[in-house]
Protein backbone atom coordinates (compact mmCIF):
# COMPACT_ATOMS: atom_id res chain seq x y z
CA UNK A 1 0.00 0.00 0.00
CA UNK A 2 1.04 3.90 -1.08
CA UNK A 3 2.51 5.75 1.69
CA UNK A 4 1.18 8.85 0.23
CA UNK A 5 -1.39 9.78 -2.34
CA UNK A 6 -1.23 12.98 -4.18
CA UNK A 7 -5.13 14.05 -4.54
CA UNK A 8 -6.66 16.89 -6.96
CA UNK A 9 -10.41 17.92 -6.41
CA UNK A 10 -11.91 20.32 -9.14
CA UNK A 11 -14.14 23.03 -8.72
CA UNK A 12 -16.56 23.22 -11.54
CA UNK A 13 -19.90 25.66 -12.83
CA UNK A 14 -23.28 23.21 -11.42
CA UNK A 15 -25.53 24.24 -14.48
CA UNK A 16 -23.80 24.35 -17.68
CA UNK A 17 -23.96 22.29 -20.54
CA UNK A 18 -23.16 18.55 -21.10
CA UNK A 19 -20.81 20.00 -23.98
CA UNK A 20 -19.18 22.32 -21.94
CA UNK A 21 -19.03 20.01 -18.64
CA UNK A 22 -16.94 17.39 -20.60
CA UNK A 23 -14.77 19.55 -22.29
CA UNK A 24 -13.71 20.64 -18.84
CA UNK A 25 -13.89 17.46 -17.36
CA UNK A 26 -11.33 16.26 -19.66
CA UNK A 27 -9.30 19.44 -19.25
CA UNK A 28 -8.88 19.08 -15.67
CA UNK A 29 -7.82 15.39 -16.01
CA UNK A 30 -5.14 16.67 -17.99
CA UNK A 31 -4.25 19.18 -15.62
CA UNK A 32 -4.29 16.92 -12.51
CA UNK A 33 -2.42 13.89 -14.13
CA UNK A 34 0.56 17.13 -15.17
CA UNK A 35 0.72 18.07 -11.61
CA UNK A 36 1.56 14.64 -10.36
CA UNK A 37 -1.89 13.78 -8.52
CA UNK A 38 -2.63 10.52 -8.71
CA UNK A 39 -6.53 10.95 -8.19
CA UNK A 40 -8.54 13.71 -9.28
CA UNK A 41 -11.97 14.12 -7.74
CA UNK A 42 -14.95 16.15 -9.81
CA UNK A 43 -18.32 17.48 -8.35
CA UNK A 44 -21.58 16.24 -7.78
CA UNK A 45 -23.12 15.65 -11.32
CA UNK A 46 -20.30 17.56 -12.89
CA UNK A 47 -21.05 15.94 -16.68
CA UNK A 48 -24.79 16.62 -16.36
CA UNK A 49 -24.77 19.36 -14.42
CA UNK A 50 -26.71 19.77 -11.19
CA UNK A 51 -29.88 21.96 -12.91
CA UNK A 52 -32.32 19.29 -12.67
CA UNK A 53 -34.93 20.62 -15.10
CA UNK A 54 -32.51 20.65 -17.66
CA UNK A 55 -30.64 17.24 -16.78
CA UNK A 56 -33.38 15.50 -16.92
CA UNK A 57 -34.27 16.11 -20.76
CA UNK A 58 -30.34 14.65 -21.76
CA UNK A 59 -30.50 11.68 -24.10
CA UNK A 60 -28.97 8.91 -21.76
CA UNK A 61 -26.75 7.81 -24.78
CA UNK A 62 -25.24 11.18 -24.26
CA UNK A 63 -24.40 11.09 -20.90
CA UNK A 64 -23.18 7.54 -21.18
CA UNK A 65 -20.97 8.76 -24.50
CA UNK A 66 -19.66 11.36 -22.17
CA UNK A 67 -19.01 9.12 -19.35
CA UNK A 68 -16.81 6.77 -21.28
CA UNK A 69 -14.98 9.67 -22.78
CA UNK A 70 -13.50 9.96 -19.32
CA UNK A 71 -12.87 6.41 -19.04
CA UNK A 72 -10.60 6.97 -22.06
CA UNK A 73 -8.97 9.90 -20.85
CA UNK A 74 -8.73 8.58 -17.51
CA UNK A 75 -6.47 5.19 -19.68
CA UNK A 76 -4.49 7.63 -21.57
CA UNK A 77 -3.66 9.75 -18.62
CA UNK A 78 -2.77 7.18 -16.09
CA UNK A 79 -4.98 8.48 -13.06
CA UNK A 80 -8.01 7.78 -10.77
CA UNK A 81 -10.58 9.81 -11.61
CA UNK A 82 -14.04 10.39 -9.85
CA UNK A 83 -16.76 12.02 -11.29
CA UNK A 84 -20.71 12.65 -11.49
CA UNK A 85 -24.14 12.06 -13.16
CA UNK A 86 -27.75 11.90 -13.26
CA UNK A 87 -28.83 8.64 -14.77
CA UNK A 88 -32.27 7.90 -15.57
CA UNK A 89 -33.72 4.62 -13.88
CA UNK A 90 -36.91 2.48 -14.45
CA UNK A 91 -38.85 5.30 -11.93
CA UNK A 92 -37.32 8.30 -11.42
CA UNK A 93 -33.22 9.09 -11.42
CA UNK A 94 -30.22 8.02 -9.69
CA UNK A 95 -27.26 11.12 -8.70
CA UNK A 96 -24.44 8.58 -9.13
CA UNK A 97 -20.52 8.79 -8.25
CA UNK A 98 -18.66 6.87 -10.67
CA UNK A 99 -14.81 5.63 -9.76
CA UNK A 100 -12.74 5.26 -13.20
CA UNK A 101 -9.49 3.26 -12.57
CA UNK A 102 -5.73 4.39 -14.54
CA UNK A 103 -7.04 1.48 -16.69
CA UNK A 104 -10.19 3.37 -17.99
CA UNK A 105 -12.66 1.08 -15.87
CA UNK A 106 -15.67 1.81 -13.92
CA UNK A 107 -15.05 -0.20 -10.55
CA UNK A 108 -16.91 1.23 -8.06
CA UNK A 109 -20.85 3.79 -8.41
CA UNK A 110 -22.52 4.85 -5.38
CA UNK A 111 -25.67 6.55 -5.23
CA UNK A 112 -26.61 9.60 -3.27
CA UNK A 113 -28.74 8.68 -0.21
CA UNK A 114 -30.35 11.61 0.96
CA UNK A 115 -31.72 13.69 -1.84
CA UNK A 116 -32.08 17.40 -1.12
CA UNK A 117 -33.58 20.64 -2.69
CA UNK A 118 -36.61 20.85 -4.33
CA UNK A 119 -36.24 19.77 -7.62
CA UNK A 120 -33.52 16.63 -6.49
CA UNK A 121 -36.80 15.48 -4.31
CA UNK A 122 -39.27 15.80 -7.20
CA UNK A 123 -36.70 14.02 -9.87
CA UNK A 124 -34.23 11.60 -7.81
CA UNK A 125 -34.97 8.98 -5.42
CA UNK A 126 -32.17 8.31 -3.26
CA UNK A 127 -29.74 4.77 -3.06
CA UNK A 128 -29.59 1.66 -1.09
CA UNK A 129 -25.75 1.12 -0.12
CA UNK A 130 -22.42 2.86 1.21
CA UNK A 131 -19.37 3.46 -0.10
CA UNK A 132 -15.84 1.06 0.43
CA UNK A 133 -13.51 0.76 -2.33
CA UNK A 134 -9.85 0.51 -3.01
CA UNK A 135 -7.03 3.06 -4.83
CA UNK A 136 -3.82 2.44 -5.02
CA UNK A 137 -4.68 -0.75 -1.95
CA UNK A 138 -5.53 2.27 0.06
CA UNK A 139 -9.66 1.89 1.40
CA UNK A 140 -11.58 4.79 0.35
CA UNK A 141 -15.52 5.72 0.50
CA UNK A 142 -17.93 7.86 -0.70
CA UNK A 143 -20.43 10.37 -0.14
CA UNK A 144 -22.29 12.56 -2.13
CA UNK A 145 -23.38 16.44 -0.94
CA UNK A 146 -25.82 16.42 1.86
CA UNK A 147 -24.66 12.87 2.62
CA UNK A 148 -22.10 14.27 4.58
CA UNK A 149 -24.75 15.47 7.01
CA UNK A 150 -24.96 11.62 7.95
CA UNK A 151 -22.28 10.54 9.89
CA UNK A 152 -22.94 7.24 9.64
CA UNK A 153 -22.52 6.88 6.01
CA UNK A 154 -18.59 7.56 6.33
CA UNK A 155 -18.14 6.25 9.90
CA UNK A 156 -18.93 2.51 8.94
CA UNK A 157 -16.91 2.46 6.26
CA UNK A 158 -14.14 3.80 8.11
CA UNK A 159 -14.88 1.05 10.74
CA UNK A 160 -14.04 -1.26 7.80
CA UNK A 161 -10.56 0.50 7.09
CA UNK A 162 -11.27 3.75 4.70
CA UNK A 163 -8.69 6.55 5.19
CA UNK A 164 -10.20 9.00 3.03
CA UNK A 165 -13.44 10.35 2.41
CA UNK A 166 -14.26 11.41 -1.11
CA UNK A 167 -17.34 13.95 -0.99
CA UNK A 168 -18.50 15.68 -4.69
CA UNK A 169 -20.79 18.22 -3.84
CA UNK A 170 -23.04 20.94 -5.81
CA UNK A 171 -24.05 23.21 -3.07
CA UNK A 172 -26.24 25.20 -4.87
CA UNK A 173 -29.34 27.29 -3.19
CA UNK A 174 -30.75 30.15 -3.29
CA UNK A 175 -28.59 33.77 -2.78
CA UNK A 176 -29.62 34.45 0.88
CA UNK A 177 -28.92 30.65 1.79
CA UNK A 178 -25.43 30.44 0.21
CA UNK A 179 -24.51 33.77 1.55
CA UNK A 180 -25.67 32.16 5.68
CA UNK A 181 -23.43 28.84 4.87
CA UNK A 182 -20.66 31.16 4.28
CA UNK A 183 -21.21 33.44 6.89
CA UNK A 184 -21.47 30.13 9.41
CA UNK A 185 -18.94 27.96 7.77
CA UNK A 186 -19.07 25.93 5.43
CA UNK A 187 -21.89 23.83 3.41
CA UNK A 188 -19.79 20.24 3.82
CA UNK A 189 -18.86 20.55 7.54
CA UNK A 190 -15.18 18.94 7.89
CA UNK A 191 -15.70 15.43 9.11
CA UNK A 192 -11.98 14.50 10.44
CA UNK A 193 -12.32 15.47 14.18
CA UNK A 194 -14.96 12.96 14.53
CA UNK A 195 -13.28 10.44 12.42
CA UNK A 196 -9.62 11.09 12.20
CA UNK A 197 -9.58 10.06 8.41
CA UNK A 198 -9.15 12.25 5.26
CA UNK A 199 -11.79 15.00 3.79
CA UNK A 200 -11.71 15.64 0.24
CA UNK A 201 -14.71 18.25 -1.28
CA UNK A 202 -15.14 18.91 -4.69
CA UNK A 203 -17.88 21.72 -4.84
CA UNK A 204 -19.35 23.79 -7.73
CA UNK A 205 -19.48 27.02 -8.31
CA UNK A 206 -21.52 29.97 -10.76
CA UNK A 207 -25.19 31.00 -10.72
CA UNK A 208 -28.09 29.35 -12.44
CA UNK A 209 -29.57 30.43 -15.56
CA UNK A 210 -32.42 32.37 -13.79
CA UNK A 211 -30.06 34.22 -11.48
CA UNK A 212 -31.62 33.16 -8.08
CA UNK A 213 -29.61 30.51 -7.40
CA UNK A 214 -25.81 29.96 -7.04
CA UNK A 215 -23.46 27.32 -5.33
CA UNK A 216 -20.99 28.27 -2.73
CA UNK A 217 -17.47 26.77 -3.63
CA UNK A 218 -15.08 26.66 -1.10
CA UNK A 219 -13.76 23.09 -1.93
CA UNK A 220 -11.25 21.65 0.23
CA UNK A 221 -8.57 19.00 0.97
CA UNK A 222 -8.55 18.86 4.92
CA UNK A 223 -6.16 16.47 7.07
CA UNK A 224 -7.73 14.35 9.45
CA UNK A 225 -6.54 16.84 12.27
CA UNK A 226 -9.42 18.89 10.29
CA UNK A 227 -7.02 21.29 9.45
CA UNK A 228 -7.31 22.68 5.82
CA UNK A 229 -4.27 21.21 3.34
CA UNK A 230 -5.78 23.37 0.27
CA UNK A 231 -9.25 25.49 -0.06
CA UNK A 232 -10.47 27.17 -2.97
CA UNK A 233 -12.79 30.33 -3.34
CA UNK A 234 -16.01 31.14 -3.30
CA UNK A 235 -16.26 31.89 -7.11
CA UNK A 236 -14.14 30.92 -9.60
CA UNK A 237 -13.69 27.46 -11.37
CA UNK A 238 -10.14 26.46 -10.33
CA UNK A 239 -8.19 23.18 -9.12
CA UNK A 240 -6.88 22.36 -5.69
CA UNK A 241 -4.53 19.61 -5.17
CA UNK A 242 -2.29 18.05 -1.82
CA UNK A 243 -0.24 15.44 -0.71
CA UNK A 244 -1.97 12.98 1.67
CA UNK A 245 0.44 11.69 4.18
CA UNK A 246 -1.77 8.35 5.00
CA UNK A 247 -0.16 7.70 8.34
CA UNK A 248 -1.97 10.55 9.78
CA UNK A 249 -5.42 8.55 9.21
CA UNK A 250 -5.04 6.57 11.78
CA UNK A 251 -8.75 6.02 12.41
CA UNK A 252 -8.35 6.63 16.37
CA UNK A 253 -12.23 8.07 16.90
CA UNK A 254 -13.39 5.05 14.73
CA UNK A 255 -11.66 2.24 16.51
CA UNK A 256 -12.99 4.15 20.06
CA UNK A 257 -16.33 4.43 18.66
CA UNK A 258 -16.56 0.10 17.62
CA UNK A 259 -15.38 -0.72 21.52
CA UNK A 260 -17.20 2.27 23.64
CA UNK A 261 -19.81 1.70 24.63
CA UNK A 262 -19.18 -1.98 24.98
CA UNK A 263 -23.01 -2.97 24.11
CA UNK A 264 -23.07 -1.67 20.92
CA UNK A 265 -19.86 -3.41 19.10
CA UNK A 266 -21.67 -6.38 18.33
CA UNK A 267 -23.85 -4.55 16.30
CA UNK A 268 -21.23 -2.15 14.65
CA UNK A 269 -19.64 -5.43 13.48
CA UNK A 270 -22.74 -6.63 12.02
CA UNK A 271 -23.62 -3.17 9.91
CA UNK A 272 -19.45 -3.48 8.83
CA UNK A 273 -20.43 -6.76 7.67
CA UNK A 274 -24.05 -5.88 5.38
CA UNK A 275 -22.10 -2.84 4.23
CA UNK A 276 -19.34 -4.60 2.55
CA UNK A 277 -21.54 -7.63 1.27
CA UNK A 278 -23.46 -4.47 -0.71
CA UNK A 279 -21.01 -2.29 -2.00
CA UNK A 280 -19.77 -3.81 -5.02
CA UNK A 281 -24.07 -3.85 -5.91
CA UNK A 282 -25.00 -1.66 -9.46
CA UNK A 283 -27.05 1.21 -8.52
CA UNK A 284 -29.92 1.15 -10.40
C-alpha cells in the first residue's frame, strides 16, 4: 500500500452544458495527471450538471458517451478519476458517483442517499448502499453532498478500514442561503475530528440560468486533524490539489467508537459486515 497519495479535487460551474461540462472534465484530467496527482476528484453531477430541469431532458446515450470519454482519458492519462451524473432509472433518477481506474474502468458507483432541494426530491430517489472501495490498496468511500450530514454513512466504512473520504458536492441554493453557509462555515462541515480520516470536497461554483440561485465553492482537501491542506474560493472554477500523508489517518475516533460503549460493538460489526456484502451492488 502507497505511503502517500497525491489528490486533486476540481471546482466546476453546477448548471452548464453537457458540452461544456466534458470539455472541462477532460481538461482538468489533464491538468491533474501534469501536476503529479494521482486521483482527481470532480463534483456532484459535474457531466450533467446539477440543474435538474434541464438534466433530466439529456439523451442517456449522451451522458453515457460522455461518461466513457473519461474512461478513455482517464487510460491515456494514467490516473483515478471520480466524477458525477444523473442517470435515468426504471422510476425516477439516480445522482451517481462513478470511480474510473488508470485502466479506464468503472469499478466502483454509489448513489446519493439523501436527496435534497426541491427539484432533487421531485426528480431523484435516493440509493440503497455505502461506499468502500480501493485506490492504489488504500480503502476509500464515498459520499455525495448532503450525505455528509450523515455521519454514519462515512463512519462505517471507516470502521471497515477507509482513510479517506471522497465527498463531490453541488451546493447550490438560493442567494440568501449560500450567503448564511458562508457566513457560518461551510456547506460540507469537515468530518476528520470525529473520524480522524481524510476530507476531500469537490464543490461547484456559478449562478443558475435564472439568477436566483448559485453554489458556494469553497472546496477543500482537509487532514484528518481537520485542518485545511488546500481550499479554494467562493467563485471561480479552479483546481486544488495536496499530498496525503496516509499515516496521519489513523482512524483513532473510529476504533474508540466500535469498543465504547461496549453494548453496541456487536452490532457495529454486524452493519461493517451488510455494508461490505453491498457495495460492489449496481445502482440502479
Amino acid at each position: 500500500m502507497t505511503k502517500t497519495l497525491q489528490v486533486s479535487c476540481v471546482q466546476m460551474h453546477w448548471a452548464k452544458s453537457l458540452e461544456f461540462n466534458i470539455e472541462r472534465t477532460l481538461h482538468y484530467i489533464s491538468q491533474a495527471a501534469k501536476a503529479g496527482s494521482r486521483v482527481v476528484l470532480f463534483p456532484e453531477a459535474n457531466l450533467t450538471g446539477y440543474h435538474l430541469p434541464t438534466v433530466v431532458e439529456l439523451d442517456s446515450d449522451h451522458v453515457n458517451q460522455a461518461l466513457a470519454k473519461c474512461c478513455r482519458t482517464a487510460q491515456e492519462h494514467d490516473i483515478w478519476v471520480i466524477v458525477g451524473t444523473i442517470q435515468k432509472t426504471k422510476d425516477r433518477f439516480l445522482n451517481i458517483a462513478h470511480v474510473i481506474s488508470p485502466k479506464g474502468d468503472i469499478v466502483h458507483e454509489y448513489a446519493k442517499i439523501n436527496t435534497a432541494g426541491e427539484d432533487e426530491k421531485i426528480y431523484c430517489r435516493g440509493g440503497d448502499k455505502l461506499s468502500l472501495f480501493e485506490i492504489d490498496g488504500v480503502l476509500c468511500t464515498l459520499v455525495i453532498c448532503r450525505d455528509g450530514r450523515h455521519p454514519e454513512l462515512y463512519r462505517i466504512p471507516a470502521m471497515a478500514g477507509a482513510q479517506i473520504l471522497f465527498h463531490p458536492s453541488s451546493s447550490s441554493d438560493e442567494i440568501e442561503a449560500v450567503s448564511w453557509k458562508r457566513t457560518s462555515g461551510r456547506a460540507q462541515q469537515p468530518i476528520g475530528p470525529n473520524s480522524k480520516i481524510f476530507h476531500c470536497v469537490a464543490n461547484t461554483v456559478g449562478m443558475g440560468p435564472d439568477g436566483k440561485m448559485m453554489s458556494c465553492g469553497s472546496s477543500f482537501i482537509r487532514e484528518p486533524s481537520g485542518l485545511p491542506l488546500a481550499e479554494a474560493g467562493f467563485y471561480q472554477e479552479e483546481m486544488i490539489t495536496s499530498v496525503l500523508d496516509l499515516s496521519r489517518a489513523d482512524r483513532s475516533y473510529i476504533h474508540d467508537s466500535m469498543k465504547n460503549p461496549p453494548f453496541l460493538a456487536k452490532y457495529w460489526q454486524e452493519m461493517i459486515k451488510d455494508m461490505i456484502a453491498r457495495k460492489d451492488l449496481k445502482p440502479e
